[in-house]
Protein backbone atom coordinates (compact mmCIF):
# COMPACT_ATOMS: atom_id res chain seq x y z
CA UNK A 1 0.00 0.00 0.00
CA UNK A 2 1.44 3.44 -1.09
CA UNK A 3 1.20 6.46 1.17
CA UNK A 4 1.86 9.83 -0.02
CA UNK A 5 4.48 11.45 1.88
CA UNK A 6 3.74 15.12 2.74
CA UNK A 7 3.18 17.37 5.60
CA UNK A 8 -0.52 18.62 6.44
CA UNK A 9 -1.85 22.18 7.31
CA UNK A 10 -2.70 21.52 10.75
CA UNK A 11 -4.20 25.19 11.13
CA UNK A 12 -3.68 24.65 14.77
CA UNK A 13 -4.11 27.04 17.49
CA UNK A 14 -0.76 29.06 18.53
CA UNK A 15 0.72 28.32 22.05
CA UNK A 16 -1.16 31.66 23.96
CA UNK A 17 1.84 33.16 26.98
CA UNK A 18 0.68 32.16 30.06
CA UNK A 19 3.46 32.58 32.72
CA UNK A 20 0.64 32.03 35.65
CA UNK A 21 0.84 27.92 34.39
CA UNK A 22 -3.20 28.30 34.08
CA UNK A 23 -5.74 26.77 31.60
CA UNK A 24 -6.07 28.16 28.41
CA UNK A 25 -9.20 27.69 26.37
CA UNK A 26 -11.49 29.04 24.15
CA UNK A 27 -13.31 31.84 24.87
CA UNK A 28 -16.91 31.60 25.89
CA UNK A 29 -19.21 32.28 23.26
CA UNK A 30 -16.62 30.29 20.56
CA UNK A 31 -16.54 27.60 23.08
CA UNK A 32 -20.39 27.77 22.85
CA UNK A 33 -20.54 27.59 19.16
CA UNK A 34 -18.17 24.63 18.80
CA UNK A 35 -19.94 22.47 20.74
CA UNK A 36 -23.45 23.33 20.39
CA UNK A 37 -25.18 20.06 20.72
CA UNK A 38 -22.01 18.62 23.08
CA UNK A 39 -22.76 16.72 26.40
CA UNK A 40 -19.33 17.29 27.42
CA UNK A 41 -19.00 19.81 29.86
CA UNK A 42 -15.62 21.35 30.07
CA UNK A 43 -16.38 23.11 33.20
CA UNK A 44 -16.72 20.11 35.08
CA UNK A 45 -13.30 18.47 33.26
CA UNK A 46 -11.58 21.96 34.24
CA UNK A 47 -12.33 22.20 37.70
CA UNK A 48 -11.10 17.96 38.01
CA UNK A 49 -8.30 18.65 36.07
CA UNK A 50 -7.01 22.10 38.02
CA UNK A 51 -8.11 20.69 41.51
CA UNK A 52 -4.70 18.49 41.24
CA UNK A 53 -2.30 21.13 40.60
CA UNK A 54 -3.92 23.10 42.96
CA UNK A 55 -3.56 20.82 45.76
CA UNK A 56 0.19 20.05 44.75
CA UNK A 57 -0.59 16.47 43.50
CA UNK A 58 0.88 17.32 40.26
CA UNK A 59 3.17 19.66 38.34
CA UNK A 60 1.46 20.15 34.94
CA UNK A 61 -1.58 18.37 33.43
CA UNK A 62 -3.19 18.92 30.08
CA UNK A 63 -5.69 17.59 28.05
CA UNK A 64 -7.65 17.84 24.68
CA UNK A 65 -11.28 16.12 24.03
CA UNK A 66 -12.78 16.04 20.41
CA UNK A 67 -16.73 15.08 20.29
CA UNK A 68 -18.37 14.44 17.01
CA UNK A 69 -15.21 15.91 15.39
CA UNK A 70 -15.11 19.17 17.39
CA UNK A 71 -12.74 20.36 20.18
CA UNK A 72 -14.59 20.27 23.10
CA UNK A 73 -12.48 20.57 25.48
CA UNK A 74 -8.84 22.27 26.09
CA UNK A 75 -7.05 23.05 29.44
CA UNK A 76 -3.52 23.37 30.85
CA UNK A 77 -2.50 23.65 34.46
CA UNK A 78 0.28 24.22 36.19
CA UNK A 79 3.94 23.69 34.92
CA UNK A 80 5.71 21.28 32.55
CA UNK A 81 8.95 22.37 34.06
CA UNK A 82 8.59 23.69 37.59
CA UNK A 83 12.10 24.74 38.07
CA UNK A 84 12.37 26.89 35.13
CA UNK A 85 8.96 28.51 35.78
CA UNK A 86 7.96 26.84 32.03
CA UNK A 87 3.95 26.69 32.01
CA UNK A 88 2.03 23.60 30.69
CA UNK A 89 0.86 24.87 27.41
CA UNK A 90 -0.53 23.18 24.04
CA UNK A 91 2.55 23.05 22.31
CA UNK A 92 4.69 21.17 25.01
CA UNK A 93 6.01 17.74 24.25
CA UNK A 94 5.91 14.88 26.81
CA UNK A 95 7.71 11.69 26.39
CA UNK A 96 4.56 9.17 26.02
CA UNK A 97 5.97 5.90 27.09
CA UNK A 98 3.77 3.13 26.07
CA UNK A 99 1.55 5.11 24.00
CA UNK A 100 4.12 4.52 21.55
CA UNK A 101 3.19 1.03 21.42
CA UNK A 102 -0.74 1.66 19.34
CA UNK A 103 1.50 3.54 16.41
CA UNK A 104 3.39 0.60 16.41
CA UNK A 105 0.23 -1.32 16.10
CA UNK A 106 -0.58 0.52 13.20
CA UNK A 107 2.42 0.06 11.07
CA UNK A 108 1.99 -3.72 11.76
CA UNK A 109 -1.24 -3.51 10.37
CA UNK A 110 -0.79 -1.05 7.51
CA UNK A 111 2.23 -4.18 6.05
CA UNK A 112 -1.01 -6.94 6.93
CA UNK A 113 -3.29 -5.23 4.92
CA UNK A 114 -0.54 -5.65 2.31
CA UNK A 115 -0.66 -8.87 2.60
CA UNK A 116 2.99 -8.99 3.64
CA UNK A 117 2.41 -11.06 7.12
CA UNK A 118 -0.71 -13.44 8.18
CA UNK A 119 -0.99 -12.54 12.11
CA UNK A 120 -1.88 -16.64 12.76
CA UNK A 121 1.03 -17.57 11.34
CA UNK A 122 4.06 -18.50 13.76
CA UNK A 123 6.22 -15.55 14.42
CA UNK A 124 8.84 -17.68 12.66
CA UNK A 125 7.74 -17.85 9.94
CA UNK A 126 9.14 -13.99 9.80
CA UNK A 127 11.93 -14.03 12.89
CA UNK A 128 13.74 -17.39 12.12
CA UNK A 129 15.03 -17.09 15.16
CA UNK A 130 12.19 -17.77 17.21
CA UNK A 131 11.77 -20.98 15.58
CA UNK A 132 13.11 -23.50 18.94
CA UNK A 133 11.62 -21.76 21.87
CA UNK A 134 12.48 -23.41 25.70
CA UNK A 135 9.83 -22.30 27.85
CA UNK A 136 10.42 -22.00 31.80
CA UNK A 137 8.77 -25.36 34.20
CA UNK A 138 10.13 -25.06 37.50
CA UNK A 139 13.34 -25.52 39.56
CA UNK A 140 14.84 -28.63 40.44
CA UNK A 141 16.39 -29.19 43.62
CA UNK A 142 19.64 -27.50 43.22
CA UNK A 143 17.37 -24.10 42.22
CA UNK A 144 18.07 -24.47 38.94
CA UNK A 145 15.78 -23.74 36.03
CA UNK A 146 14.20 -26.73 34.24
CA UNK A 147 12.83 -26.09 30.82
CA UNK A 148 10.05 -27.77 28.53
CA UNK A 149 9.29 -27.49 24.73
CA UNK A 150 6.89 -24.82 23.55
CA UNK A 151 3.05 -26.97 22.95
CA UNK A 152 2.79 -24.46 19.99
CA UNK A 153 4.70 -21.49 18.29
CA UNK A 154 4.17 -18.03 19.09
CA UNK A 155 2.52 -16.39 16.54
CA UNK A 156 2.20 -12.72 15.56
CA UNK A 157 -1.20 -12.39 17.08
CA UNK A 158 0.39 -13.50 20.44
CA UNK A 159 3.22 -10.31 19.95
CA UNK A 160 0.22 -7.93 19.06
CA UNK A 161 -1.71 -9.13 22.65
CA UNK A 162 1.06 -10.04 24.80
CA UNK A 163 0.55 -13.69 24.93
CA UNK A 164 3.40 -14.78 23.59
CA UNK A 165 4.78 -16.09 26.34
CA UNK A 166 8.05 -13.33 27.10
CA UNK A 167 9.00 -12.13 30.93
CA UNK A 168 7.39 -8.83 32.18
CA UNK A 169 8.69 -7.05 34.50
CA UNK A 170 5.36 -7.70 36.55
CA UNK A 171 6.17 -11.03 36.78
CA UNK A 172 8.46 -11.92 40.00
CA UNK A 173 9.68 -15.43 38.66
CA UNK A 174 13.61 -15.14 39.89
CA UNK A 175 15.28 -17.39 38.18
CA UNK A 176 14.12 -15.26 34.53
CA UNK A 177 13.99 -12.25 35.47
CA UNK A 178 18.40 -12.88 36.31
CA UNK A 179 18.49 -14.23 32.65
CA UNK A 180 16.79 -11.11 31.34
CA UNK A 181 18.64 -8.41 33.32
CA UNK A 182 21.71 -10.15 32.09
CA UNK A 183 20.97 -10.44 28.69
CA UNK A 184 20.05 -6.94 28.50
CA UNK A 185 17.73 -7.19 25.55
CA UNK A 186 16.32 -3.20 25.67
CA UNK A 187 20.11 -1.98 26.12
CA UNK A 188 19.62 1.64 24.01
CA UNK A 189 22.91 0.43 22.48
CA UNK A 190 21.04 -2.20 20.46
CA UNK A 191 19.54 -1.96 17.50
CA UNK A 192 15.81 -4.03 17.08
CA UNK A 193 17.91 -6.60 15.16
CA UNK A 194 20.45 -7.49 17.87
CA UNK A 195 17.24 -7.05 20.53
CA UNK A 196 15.21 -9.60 18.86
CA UNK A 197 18.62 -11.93 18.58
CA UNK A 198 19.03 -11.67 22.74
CA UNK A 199 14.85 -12.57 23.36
CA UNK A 200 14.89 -15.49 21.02
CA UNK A 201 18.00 -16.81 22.97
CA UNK A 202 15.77 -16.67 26.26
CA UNK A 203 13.60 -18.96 27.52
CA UNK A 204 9.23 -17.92 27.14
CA UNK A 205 8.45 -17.56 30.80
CA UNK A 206 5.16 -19.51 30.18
CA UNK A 207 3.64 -21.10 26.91
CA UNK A 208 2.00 -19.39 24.15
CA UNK A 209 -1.31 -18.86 24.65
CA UNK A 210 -1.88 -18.76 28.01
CA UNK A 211 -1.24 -15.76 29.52
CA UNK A 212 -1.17 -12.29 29.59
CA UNK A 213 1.97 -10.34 30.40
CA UNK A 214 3.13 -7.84 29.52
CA UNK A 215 6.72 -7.48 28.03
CA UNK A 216 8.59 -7.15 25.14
CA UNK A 217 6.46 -8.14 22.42
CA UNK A 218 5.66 -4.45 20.50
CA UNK A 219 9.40 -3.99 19.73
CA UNK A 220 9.23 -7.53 17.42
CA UNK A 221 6.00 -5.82 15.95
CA UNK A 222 8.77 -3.06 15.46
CA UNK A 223 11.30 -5.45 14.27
CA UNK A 224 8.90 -7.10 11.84
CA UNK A 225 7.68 -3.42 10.15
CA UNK A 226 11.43 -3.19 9.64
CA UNK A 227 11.99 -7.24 8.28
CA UNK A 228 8.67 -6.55 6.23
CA UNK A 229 8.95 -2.82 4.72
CA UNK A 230 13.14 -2.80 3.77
CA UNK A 231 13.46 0.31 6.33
CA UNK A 232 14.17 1.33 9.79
CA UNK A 233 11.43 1.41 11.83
CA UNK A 234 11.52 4.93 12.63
CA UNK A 235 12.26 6.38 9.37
CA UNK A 236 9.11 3.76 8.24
CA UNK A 237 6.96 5.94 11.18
CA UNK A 238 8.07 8.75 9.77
CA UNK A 239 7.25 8.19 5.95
CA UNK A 240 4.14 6.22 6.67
CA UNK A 241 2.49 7.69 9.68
CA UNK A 242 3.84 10.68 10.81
CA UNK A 243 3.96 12.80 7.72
CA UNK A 244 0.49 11.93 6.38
CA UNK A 245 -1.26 13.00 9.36
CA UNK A 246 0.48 15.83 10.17
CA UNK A 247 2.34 14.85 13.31
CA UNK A 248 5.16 17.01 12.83
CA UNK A 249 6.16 16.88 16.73
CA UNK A 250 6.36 12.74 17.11
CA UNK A 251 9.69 11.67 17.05
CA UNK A 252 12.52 9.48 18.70
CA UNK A 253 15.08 11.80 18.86
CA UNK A 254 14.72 15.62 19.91
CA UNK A 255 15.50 18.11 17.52
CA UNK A 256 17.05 21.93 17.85
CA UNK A 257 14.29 24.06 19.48
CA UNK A 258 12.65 20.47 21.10
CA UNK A 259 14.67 20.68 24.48
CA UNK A 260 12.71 23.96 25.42
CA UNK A 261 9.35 22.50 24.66
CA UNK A 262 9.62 18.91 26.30
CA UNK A 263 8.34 18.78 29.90
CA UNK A 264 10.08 17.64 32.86
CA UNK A 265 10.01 14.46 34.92
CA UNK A 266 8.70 14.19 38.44
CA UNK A 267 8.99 11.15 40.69
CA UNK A 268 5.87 11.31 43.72
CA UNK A 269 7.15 10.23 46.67
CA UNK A 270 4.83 8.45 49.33
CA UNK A 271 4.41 11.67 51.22
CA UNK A 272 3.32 13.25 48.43
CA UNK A 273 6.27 15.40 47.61
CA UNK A 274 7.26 15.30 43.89
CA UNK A 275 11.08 16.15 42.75
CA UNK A 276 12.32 16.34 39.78
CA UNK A 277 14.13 13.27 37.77
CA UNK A 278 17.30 14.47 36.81
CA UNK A 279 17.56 14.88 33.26
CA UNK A 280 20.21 13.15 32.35
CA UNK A 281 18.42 9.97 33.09
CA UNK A 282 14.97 11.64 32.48
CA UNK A 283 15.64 12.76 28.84
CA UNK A 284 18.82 10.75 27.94
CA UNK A 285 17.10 8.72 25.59
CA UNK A 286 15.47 11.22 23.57
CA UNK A 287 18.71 13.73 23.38
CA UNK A 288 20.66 10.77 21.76
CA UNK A 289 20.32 8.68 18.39
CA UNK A 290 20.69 6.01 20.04
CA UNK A 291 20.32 2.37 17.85
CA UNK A 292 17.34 0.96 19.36
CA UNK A 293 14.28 2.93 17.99
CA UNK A 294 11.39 0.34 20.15
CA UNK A 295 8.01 0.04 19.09
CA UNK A 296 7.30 -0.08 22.34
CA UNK A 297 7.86 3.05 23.93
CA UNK A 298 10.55 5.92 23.41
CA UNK A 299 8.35 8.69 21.34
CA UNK A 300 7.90 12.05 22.13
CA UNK A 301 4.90 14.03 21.35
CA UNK A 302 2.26 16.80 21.32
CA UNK A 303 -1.20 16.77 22.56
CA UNK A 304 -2.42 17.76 19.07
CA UNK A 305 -0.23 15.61 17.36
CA UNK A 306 -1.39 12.58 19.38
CA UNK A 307 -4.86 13.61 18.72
CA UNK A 308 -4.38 13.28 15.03
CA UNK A 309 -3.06 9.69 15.55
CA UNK A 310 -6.25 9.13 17.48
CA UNK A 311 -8.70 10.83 15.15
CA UNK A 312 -7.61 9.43 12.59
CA UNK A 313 -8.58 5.90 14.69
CA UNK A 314 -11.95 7.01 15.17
CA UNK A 315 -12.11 7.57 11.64
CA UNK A 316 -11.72 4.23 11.05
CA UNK A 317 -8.10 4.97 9.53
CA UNK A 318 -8.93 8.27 7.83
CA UNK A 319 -8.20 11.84 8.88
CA UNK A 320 -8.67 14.55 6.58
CA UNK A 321 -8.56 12.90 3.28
CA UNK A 322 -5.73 10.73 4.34
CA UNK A 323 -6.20 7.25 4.71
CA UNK A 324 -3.47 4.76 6.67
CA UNK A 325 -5.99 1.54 7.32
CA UNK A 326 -9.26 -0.02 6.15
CA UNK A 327 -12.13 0.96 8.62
CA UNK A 328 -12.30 -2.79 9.20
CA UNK A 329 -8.56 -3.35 10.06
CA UNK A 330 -9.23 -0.67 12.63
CA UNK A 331 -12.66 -2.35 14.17
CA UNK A 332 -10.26 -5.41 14.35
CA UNK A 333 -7.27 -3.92 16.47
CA UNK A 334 -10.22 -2.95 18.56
CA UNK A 335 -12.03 -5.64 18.84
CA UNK A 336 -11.04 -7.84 22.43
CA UNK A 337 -8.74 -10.85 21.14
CA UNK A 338 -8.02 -12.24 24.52
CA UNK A 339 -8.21 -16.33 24.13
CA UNK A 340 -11.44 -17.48 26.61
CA UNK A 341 -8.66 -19.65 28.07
CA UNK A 342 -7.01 -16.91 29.27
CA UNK A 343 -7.70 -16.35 32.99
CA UNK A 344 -4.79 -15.02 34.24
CA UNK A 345 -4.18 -11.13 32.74
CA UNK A 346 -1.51 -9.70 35.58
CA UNK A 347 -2.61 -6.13 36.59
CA UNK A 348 -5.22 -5.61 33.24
CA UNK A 349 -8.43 -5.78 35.09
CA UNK A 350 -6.87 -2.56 36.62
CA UNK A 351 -7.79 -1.09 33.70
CA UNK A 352 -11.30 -2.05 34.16
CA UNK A 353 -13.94 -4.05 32.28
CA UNK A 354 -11.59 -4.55 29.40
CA UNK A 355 -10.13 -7.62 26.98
CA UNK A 356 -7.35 -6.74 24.43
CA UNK A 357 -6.92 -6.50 20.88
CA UNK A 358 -4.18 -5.29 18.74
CA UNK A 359 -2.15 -2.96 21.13
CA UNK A 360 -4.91 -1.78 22.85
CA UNK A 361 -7.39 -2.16 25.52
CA UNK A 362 -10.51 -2.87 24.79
CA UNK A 363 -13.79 -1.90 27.10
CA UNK A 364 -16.21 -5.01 26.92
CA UNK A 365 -18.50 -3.84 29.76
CA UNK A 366 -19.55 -0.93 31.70
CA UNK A 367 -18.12 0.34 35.06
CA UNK A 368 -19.02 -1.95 37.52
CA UNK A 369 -18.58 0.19 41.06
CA UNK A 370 -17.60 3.55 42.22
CA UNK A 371 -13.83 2.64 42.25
CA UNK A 372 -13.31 2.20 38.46
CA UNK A 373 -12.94 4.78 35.91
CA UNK A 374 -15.98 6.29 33.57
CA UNK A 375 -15.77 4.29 29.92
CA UNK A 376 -18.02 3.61 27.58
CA UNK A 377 -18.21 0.20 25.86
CA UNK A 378 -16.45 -0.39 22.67
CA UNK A 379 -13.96 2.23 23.54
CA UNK A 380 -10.07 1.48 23.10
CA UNK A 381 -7.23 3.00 25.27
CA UNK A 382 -4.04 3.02 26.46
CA UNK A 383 -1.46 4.77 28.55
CA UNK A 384 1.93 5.63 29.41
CA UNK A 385 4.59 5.15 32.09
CA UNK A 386 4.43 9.23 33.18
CA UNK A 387 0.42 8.60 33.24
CA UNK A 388 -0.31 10.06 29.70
CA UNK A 389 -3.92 8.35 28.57
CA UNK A 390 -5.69 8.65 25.37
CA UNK A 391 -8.71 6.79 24.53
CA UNK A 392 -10.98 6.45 20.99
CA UNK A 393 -14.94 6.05 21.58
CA UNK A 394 -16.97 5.52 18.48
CA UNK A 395 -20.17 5.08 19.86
CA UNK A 396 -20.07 8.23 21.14
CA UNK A 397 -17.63 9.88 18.86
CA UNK A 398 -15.20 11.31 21.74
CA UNK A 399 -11.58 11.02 21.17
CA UNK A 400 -9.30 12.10 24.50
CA UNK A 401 -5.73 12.72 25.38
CA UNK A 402 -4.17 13.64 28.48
CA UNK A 403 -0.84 14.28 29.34
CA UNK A 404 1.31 15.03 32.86
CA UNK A 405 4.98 13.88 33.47
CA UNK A 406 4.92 11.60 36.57
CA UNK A 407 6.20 8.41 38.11
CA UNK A 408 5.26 6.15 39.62
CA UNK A 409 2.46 5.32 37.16
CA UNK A 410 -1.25 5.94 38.58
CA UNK A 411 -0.35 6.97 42.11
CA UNK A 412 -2.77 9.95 41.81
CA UNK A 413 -6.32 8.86 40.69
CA UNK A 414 -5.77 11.71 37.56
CA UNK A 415 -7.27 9.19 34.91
CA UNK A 416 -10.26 8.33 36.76
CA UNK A 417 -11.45 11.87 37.76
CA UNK A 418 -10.36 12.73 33.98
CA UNK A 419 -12.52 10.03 32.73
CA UNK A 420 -15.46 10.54 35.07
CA UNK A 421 -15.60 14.19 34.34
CA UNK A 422 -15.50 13.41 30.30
CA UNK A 423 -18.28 11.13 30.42
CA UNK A 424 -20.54 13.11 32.99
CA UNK A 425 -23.48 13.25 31.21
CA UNK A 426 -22.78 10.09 29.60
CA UNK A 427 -25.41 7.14 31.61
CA UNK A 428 -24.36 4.78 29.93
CA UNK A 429 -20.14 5.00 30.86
CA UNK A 430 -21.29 5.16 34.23
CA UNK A 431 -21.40 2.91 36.77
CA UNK A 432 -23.63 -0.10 36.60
């Protein structure tokens, strides 16, 4: 499939001076205009959003919410880099983790449509190298590992729903987790290549199929794009995905003018206190072109340039005359794919009433009590490791991002009171 490669007019909003660190938005009777008809109330997702950088449980947050292919909603609070006195504004760039890992879900996809890879098939069949897997069955009574065949091969479905069988870091099995942190697979010094050579020398921490974890598997989707497409997964992102919708603020590596833009790092400590990561670990991998380029985290990004990625999903692969997938290639990344044998999904039902399809989760029922988040069913999300969310509803036509810089991941309920503020006047996202 051929894509055009060639920059959009975005025609988007310039970044307003706001050295108070306070929400910027529309003006009132604009506001009114766009969203005549909306039952999103941006009032109530302004006051949840500010109440947590007023209280000091964050630094910055921001967030943008489309309905029915409007902005309905824009805010900014607080600071994306505290100890310069930089405000949170719409053009600053946050580093969004595992949000990453959905774009890499879509260049997979774009080469299947192709016809270049059959997602049943085993992995393989493409990565020769995963062809003789050893999968983990125990100690024996010196404490060493035993080891049993694979029952069946991974296959590229299992990469694009982690059930393929890798270690997670969620997982606490000893014995793998040495072999992993010694093989050093996600070493920035390696390219996807020479990461892909290190996992298929380590042994599956359970069999294909059976569980899900989550680990490693996004950078083979990465690894394949390259195998599949003759170029390096980034420049592929960059030709394929980035350019024809516009994203002209997604990248691996920062560029001149980048540094001043990208927010700052915060660790929250259990008192509540947040200090900043220095950024020399913070940003190192982003101020270097470094080999590995992972599918499965590692961008940087802008709220409106994320929201393009996700409009365009809600579009059912189109944005703007622009089409990247069949609207039935996206129905099938979100559409749940968990096996019914499946039963144990490590810390997903923290997500809420989801499954999983192709890199993302996937809402299969409504909220069931007052602890868990606002969603509507049929929606697909994900997040990132500095809490960054975005989420695509169809039914409903809403499309959200949200962005803050801090770790560790969901120790302020942000995404919840985000979520139950979005879908206020929304019955059926509530709870049930």
């Amino acid at each position: 499939m051929a894509f055009a490669v060639a920059t959009l007019a975005l025609g988007r909003p310039a970044a307003a001076a706001d050295p108070a660190g306070v929400s910027r938005r529309a003006g009132a009777a604009e506001l009114a205009g766009a969203t005549a008809g909306a039952r999103i109330d941006p009032g109530r997702i302004e006051a949840a959003l500010k109440s947590w950088v007023d209280q000091g449980a964050l630094v910055g947050v921001s967030a943008l919410v489309y309905e029915d292919g409007r902005e309905a909603y824009y805010g900014a609070f607080g600071m994306a880099d505290r100890e310069a006195g930089r405000p949170m504004s719409r053009d600053t760039l946050v580093q969004i983790f595992s949000m990453t890992k959905p774009i890499t879900g879509v260049a997979l996809m774009q080469l299947w449509e192709a016809g270049k890879l059959d997602l049943d098939a085993p992995l393989a069949r493409y990565l020769p190298e995963f062809a003789h897997m050893r999968v983990y069955a125990g100690l024996d009574a010196q404490g060493s590992p035993l080891y049993a065949a694979q029952r069946r091969p991974i296959t590229v479905r299992d990469i694009t729903r982690h059930t393929a069988g890798f270690y997670g870091e969620a997982d606490g099995t000893a014995a793998i987790a040495a072999l992993y942190r010694a093989a050093d697979p996600v070493n920035e010094h390696n390219t996807l290549a020479e990461e892909t050579r290190r996992l298929a020398a380590l042994p599956l921490l359970y069999q294909p199929g059976t569980r899900w974890l989550y680990g490693p598997s996004v950078d083979l989707q990465a690894r394949l794009v390259e195998r599949l497409s003759g170029m390096p997964f980034d420049r592929y992102l960059g030709e394929r995905i980035f350019a024809p919708l516009g994203m002209t603020h997604t990248r691996y590596v920062l560029r001149p003018g980048d540094r001043e833009r990208l927010a700052a790092v915060y660790d929250r400590h259990e008192d509540g206190t947040l200090t900043r990561e220095p950024d020399a670990r913070a940003l190192d991998f982003n101020l270097h072109d470094w080999p590995l380029k992972p599918g499965s985290f590692g961008l940087i990004s802008s709220l409106d340039d994320y929201m393009r990625f996700a409009r365009m999903l809600l579009g059912g692969g189109e944005l703007d005359g622009r089409r990247l997938l069949r609207p039935e290639t996206v129905r099938m990344m979100a559409t749940d794919a968990m096996p019914r044998e499946v039963t144990d999904t490590s810390w997903l039902p923290t997500k809420g009433q989801v499954g999983f399809g192709i890199d993302f989760a996937v809402r299969t029922r409504p909220p069931i009590d007052a602890a868990e988040a606002s969603g509507a069913v049929g929606e697909f999300f994900w997040d990132g490791a500095a809490d960054t969310l975005f989420w695509v509803d169809p039914k409903n036509g809403i499309v959200a991002v949200l962005f803050t810089q801090y770790k560790p991941f969901g120790k302020v309920p942000l995404h919840k009171t985000f979520r139950d503020a979005v879908y206020a006047h929304f019955p059926a996202a509530l709870v049930h």
